[in-house]
N, C-alpha and C. Protein backbone atom coordinates (compact mmCIF):
# COMPACT_ATOMS: atom_id res chain seq x y z
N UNK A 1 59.94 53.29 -2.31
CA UNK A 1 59.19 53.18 -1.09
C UNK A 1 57.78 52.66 -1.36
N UNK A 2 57.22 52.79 -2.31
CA UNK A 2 55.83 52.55 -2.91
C UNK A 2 55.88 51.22 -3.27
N UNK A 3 57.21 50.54 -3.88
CA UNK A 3 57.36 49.04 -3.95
C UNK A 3 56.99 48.40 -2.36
N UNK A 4 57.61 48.61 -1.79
CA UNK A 4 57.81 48.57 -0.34
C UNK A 4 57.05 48.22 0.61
N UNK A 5 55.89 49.13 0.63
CA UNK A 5 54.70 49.36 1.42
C UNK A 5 53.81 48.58 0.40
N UNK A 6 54.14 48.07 -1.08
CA UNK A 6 53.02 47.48 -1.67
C UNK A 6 53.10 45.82 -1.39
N UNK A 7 54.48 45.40 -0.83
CA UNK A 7 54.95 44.12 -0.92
C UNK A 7 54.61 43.62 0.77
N UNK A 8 54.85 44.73 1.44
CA UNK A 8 54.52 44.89 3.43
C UNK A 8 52.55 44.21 3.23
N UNK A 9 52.08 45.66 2.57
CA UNK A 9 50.42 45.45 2.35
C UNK A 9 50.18 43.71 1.86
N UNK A 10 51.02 43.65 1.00
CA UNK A 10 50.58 41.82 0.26
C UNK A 10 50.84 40.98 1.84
N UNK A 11 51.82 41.07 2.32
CA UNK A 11 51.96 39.94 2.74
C UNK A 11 51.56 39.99 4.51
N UNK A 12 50.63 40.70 4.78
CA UNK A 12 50.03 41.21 5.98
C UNK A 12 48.40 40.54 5.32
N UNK A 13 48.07 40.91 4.17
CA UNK A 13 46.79 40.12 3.89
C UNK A 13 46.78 39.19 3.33
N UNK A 14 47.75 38.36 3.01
CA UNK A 14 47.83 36.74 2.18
C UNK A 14 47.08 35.56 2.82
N UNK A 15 46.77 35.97 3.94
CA UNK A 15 46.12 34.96 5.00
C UNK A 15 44.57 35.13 4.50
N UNK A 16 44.59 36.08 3.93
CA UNK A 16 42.65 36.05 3.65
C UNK A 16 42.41 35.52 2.95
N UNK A 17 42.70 35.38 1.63
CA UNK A 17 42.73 34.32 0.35
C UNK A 17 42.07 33.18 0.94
N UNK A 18 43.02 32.26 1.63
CA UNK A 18 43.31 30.78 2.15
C UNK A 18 41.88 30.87 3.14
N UNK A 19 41.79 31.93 4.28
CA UNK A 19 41.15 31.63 4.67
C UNK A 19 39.34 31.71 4.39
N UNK A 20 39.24 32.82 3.25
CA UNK A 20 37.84 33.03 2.60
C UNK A 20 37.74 31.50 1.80
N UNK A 21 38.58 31.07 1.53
CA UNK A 21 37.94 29.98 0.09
C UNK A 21 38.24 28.59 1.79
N UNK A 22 38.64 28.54 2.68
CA UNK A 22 38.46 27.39 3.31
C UNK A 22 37.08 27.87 3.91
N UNK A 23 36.38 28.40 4.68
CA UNK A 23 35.37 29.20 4.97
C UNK A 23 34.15 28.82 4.16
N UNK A 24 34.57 29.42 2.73
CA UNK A 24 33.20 28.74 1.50
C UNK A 24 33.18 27.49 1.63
N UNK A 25 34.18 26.70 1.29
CA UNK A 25 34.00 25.45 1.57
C UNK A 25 33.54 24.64 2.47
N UNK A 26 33.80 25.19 3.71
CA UNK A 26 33.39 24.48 5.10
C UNK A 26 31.79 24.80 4.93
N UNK A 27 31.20 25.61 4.34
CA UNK A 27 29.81 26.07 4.45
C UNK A 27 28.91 25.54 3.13
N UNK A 28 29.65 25.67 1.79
CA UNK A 28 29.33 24.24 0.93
C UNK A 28 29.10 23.04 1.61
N UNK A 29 30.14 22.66 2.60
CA UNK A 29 29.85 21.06 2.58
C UNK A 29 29.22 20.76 3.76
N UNK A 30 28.47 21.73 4.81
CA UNK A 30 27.62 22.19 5.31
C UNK A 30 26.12 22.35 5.20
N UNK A 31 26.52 23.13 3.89
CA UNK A 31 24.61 23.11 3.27
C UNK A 31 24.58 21.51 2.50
N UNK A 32 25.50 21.10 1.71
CA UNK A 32 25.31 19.95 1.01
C UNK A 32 25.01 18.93 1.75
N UNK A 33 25.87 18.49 2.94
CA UNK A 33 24.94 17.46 4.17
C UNK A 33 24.03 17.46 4.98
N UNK A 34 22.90 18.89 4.94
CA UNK A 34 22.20 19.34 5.47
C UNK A 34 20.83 18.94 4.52
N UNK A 35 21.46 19.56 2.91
CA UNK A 35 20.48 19.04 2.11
C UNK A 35 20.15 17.65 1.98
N UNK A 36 21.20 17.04 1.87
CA UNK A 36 21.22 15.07 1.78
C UNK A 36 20.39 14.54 2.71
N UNK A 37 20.31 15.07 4.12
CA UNK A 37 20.50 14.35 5.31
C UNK A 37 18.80 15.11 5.95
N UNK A 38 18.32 16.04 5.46
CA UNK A 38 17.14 16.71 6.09
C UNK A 38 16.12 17.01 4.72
N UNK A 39 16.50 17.56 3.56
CA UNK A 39 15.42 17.61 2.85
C UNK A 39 15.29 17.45 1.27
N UNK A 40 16.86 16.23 1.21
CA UNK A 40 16.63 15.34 -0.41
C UNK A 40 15.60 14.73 0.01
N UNK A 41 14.76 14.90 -1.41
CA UNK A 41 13.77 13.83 -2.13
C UNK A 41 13.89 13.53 -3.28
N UNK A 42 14.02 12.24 -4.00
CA UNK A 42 14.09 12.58 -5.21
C UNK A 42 12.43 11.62 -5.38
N UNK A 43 11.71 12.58 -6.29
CA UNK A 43 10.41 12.29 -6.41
C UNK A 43 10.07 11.94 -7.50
N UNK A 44 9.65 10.42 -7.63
CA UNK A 44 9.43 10.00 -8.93
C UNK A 44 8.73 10.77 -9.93
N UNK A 45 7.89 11.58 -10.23
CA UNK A 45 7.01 11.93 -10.61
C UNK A 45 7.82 12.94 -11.42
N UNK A 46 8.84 13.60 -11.25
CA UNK A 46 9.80 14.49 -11.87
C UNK A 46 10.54 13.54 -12.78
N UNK A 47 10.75 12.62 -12.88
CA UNK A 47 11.82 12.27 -13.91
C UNK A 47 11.33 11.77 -14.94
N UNK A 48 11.80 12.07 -16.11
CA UNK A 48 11.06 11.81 -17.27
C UNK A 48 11.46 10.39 -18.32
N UNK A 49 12.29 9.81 -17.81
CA UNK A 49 12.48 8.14 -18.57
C UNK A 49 11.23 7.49 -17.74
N UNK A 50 10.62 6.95 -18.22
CA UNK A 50 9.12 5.90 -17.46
C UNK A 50 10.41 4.79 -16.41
N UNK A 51 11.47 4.67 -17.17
CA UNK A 51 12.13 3.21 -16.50
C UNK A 51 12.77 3.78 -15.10
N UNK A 52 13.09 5.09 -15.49
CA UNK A 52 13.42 5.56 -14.06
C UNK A 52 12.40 5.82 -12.81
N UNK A 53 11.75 6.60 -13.53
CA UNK A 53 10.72 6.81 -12.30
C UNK A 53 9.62 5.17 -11.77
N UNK A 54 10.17 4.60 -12.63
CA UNK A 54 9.46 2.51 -11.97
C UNK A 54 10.86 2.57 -10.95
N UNK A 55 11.95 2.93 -11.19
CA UNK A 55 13.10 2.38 -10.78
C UNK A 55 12.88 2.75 -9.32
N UNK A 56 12.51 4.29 -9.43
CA UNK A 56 12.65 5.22 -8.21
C UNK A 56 11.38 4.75 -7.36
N UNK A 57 10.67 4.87 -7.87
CA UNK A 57 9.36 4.08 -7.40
C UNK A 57 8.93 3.10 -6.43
N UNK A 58 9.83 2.25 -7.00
CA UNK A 58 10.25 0.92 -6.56
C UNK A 58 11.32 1.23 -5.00
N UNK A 59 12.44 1.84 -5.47
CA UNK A 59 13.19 2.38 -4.31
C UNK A 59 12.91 2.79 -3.15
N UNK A 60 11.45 4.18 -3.55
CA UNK A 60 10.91 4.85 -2.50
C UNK A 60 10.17 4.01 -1.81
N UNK A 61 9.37 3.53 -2.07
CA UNK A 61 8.25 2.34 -1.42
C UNK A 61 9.26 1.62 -0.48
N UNK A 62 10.37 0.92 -0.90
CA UNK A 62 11.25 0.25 -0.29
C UNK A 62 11.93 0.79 0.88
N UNK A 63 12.08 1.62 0.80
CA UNK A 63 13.15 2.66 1.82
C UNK A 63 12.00 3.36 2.60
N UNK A 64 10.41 3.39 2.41
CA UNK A 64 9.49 3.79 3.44
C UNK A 64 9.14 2.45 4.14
N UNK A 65 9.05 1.30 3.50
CA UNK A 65 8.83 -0.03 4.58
C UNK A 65 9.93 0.03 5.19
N UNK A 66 11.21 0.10 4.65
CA UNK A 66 12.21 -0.21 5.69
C UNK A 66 12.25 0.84 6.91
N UNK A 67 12.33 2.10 6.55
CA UNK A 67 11.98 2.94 7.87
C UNK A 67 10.85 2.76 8.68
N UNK A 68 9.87 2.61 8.01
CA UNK A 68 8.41 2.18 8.82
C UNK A 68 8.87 1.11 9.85
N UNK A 69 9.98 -0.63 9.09
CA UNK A 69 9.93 -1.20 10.20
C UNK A 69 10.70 -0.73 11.32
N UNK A 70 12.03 -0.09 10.58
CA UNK A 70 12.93 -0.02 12.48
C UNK A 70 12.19 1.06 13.10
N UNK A 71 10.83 1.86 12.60
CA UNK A 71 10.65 2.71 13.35
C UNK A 71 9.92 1.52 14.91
N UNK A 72 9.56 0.63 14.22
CA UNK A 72 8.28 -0.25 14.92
C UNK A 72 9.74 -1.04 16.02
N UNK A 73 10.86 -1.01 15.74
CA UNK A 73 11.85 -1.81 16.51
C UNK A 73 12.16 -3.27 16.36
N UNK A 74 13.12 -4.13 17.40
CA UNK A 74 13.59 -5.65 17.07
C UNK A 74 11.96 -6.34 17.80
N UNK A 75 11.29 -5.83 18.36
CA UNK A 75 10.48 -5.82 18.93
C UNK A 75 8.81 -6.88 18.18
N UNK A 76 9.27 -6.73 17.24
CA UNK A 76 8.04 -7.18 16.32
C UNK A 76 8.13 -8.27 15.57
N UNK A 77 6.76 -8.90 15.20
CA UNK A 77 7.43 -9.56 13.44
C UNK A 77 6.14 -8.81 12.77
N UNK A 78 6.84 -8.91 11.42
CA UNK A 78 5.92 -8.01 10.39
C UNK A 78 5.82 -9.08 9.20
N UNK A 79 4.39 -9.02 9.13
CA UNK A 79 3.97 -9.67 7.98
C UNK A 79 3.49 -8.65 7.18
N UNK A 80 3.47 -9.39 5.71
CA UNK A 80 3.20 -8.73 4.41
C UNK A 80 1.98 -9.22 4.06
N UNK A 81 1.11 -8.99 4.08
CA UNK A 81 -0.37 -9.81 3.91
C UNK A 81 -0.57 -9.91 1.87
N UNK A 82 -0.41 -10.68 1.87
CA UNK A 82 -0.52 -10.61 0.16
C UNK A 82 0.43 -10.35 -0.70
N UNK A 83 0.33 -10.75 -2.08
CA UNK A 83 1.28 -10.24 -2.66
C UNK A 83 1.32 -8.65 -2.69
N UNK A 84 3.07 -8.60 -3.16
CA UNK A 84 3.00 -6.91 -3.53
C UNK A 84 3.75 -6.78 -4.81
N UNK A 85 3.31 -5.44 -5.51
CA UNK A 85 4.33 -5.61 -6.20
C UNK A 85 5.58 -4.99 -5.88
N UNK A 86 6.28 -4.44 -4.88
CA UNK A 86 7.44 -3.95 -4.64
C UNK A 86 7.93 -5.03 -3.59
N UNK A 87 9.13 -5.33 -3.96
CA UNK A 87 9.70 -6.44 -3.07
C UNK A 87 10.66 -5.99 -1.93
N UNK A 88 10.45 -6.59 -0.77
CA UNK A 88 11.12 -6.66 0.41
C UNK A 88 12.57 -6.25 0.14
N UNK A 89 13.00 -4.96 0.97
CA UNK A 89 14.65 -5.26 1.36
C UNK A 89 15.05 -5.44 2.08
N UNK A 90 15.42 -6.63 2.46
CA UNK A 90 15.99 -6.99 3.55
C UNK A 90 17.50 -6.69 4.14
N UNK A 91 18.12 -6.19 3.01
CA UNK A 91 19.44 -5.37 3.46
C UNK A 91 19.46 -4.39 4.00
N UNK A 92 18.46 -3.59 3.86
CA UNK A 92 18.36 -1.76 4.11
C UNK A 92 17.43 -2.01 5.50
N UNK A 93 16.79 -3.16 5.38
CA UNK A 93 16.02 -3.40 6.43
C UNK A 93 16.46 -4.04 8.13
N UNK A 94 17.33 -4.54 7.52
CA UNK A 94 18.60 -5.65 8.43
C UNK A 94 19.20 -4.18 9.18
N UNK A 95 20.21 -3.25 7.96
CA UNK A 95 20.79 -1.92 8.38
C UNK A 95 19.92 -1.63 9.56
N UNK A 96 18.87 -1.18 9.44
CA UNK A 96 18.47 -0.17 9.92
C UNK A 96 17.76 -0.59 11.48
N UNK A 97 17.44 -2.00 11.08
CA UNK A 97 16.84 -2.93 12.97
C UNK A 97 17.42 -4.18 12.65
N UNK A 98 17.78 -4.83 13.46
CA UNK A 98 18.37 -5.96 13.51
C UNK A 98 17.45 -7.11 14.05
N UNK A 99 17.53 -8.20 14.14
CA UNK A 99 16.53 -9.22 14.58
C UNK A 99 15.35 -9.26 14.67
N UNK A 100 14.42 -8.37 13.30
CA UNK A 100 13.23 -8.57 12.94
C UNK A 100 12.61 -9.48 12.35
N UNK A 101 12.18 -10.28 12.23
CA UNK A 101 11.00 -11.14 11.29
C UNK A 101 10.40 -10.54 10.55
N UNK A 102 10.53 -10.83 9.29
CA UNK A 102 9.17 -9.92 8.13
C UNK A 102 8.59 -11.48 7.53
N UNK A 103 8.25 -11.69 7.56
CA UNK A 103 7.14 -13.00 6.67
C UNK A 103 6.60 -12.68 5.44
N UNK A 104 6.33 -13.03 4.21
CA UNK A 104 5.22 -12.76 3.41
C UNK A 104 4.34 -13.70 3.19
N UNK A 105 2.81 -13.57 3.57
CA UNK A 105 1.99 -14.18 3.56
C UNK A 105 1.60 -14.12 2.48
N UNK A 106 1.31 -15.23 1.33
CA UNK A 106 1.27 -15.11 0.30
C UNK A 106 -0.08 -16.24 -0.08
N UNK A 107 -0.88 -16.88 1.21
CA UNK A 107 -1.82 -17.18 1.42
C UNK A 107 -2.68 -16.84 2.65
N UNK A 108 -2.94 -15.38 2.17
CA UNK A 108 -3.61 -14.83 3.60
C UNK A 108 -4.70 -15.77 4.18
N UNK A 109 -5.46 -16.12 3.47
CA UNK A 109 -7.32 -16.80 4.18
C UNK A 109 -6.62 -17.91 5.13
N UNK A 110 -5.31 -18.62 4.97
CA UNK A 110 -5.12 -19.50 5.53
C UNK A 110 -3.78 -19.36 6.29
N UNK A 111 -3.07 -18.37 5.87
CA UNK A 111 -1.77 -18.71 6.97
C UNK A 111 -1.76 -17.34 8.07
N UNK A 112 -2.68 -16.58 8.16
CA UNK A 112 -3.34 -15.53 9.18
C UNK A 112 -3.15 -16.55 10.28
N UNK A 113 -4.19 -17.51 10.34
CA UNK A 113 -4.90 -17.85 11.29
C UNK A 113 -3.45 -18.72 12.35
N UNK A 114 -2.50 -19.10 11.27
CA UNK A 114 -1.73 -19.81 11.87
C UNK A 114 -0.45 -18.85 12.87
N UNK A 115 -0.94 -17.70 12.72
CA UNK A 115 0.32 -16.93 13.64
C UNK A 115 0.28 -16.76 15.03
N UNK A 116 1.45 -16.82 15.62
CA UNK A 116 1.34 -16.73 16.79
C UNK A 116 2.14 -15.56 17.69
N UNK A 117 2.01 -14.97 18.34
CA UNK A 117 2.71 -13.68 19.22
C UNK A 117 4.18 -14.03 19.63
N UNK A 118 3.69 -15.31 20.62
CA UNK A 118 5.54 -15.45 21.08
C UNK A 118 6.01 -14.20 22.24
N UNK A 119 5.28 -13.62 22.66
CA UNK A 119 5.82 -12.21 23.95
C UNK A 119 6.43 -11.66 22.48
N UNK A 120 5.60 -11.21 21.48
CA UNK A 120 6.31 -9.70 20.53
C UNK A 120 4.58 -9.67 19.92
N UNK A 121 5.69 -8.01 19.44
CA UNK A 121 4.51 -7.24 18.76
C UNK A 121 3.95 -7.52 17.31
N UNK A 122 2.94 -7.57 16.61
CA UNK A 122 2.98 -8.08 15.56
C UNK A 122 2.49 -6.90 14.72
N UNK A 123 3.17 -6.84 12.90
CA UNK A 123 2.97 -5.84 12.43
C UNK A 123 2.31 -6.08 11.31
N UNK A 124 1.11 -5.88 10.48
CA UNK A 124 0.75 -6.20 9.40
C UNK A 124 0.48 -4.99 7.94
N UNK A 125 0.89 -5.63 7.32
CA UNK A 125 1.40 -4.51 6.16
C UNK A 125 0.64 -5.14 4.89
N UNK A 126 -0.48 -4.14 4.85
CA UNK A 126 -1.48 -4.21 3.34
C UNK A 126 -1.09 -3.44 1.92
N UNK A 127 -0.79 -3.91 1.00
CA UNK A 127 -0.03 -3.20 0.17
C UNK A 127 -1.51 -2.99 -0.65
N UNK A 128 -1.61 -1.96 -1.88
CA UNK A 128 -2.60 -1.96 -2.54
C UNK A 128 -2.96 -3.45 -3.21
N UNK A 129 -4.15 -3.47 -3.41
CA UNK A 129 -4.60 -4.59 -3.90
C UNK A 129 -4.88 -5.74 -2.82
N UNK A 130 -4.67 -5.68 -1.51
CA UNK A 130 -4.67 -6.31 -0.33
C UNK A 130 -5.28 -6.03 0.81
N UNK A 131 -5.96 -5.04 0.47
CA UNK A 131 -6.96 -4.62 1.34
C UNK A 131 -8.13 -5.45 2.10
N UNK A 132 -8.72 -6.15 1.46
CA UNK A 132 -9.58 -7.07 1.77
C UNK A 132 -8.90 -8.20 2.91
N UNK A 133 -8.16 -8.21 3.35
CA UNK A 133 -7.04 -9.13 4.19
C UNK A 133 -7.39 -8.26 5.68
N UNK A 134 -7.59 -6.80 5.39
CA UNK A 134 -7.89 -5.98 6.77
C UNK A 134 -8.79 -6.85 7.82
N UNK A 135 -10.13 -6.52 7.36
CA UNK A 135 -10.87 -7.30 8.34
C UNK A 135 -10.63 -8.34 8.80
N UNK A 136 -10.05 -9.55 8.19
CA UNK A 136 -9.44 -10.72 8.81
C UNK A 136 -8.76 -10.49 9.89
N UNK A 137 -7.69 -9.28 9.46
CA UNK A 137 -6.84 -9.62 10.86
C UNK A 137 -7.11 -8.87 11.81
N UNK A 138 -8.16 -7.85 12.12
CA UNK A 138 -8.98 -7.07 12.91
C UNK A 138 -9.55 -8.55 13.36
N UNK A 139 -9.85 -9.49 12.97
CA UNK A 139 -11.28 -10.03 13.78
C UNK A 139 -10.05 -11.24 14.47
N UNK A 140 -8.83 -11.70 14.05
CA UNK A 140 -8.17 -12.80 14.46
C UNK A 140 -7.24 -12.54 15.29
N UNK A 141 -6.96 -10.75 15.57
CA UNK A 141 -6.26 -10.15 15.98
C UNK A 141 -7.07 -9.03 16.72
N UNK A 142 -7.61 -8.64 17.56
CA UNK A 142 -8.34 -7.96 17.99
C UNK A 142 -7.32 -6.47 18.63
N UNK A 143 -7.92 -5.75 18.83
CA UNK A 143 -6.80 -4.92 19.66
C UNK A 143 -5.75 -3.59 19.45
N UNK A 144 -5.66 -4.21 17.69
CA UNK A 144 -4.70 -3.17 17.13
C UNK A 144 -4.72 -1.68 16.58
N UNK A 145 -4.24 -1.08 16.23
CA UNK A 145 -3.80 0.09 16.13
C UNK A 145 -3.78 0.06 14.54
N UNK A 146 -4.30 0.80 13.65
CA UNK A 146 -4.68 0.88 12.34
C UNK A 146 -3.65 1.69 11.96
N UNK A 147 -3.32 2.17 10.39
CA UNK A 147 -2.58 3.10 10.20
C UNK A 147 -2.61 3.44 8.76
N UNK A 148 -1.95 4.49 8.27
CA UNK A 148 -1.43 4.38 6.40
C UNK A 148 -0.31 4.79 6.85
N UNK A 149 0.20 4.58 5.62
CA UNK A 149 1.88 5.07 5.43
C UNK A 149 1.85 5.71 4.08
N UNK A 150 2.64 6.76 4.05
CA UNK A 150 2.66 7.54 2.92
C UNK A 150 3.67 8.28 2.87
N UNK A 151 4.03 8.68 1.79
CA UNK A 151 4.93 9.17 1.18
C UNK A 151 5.11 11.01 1.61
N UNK A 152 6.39 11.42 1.34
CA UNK A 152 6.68 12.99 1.81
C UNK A 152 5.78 13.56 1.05
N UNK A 153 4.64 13.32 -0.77
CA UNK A 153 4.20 14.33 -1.05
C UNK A 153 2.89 13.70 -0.49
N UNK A 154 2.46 13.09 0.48
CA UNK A 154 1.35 12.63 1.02
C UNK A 154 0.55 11.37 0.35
N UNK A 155 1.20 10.86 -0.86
CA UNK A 155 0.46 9.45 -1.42
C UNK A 155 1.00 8.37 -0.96
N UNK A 156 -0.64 7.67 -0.69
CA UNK A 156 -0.49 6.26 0.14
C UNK A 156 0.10 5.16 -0.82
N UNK A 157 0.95 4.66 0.45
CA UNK A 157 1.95 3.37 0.29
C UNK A 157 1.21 1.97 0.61
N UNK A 158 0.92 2.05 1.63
CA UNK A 158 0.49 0.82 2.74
C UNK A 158 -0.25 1.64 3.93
N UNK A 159 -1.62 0.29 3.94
CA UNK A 159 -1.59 0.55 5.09
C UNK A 159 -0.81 -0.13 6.23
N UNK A 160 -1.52 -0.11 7.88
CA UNK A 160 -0.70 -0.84 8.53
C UNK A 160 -1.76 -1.51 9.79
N UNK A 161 -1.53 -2.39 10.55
CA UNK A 161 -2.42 -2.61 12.07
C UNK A 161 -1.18 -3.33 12.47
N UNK A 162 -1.41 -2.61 13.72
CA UNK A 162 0.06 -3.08 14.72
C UNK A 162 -0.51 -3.64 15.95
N UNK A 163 -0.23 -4.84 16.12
CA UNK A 163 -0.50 -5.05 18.03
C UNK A 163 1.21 -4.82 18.81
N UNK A 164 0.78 -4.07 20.01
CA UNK A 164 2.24 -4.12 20.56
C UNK A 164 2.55 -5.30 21.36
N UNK A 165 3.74 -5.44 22.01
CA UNK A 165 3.94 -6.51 22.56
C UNK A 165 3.23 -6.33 23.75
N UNK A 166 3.06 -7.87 24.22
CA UNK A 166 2.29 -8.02 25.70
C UNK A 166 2.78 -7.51 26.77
């Protein structure tokens, strides 16, 4: 009788097994897309190969212009005033807004002057070392909206001056 009631007991709780370990799981892969999706960073400054953290470096900068532009919308064109050293992505950038213009002005004193609106907003993006390009387009561009852009641990990327559309 003790066989009995021990084999009744098993198979009245066999359902808990299956359902505790589907449960963990559903809540693993829960916190894991929660973490990915709200508060991964991976922060250069932690990794200890020099080639990685240029690599990551390079990445982050990239993936904050590209959010910076679709935050601004199809709405704009964005110039790069000067050289930079982190280069344009235009794939991640394409992803994320579609039918933007990015330009790189790579002779500010002279190809500023030649831009024109067109009914859109125009976006200008000073990378370090390009600063001096500001006042130009404050005085050829009157109107705009100043800015920095920076990073989740608060270090500056770019600045920015935006005119919106007319």
């Amino acid at each position: 009788m003790d066989n009995g009631r021990t084999t009744e007991l098993e198979s009245q709780f066999r359902w808990i097994l299956p359902v505790t370990v589907a449960t963990a799981l559903l809540v693993l892969g829960w916190c894991n897309l929660n973490f990915y999706f709200h508060r991964y960073y991976a922060d250069p400054e932690s990794l200890t190969s020099k080639a990685y953290r240029s690599a990551q470096w390079n990445y982050e900068v990239q993936t904050v212009q590209s959010r910076y532009l679709a935050s601004l919308g199809p709405g704009y064109k964005v110039f790069t005033v000067g050289q930079s050293r982190w280069p344009y992505d235009p794939v991640t950038t394409r992803y994320l807004v579609r039918e933007q213009k990015w330009t790189l002005l790579t002779n500010p004193a002279t190809e500023l002057a030649s831009i024109s609106r067109d009914n859109k907003g125009l976006a200008f993006l000073f990378f370090p070392g390009n600063e001096q390009y500001q006042q130009t387009t404050h005085q050829l561009f009157p109107g705009g909206r100043q800015g920095e852009v920076t990073n989740r641990r608060g270090k500056h990327l770019f600045y920015t001056y935006v005119l919106t559309p007319p």
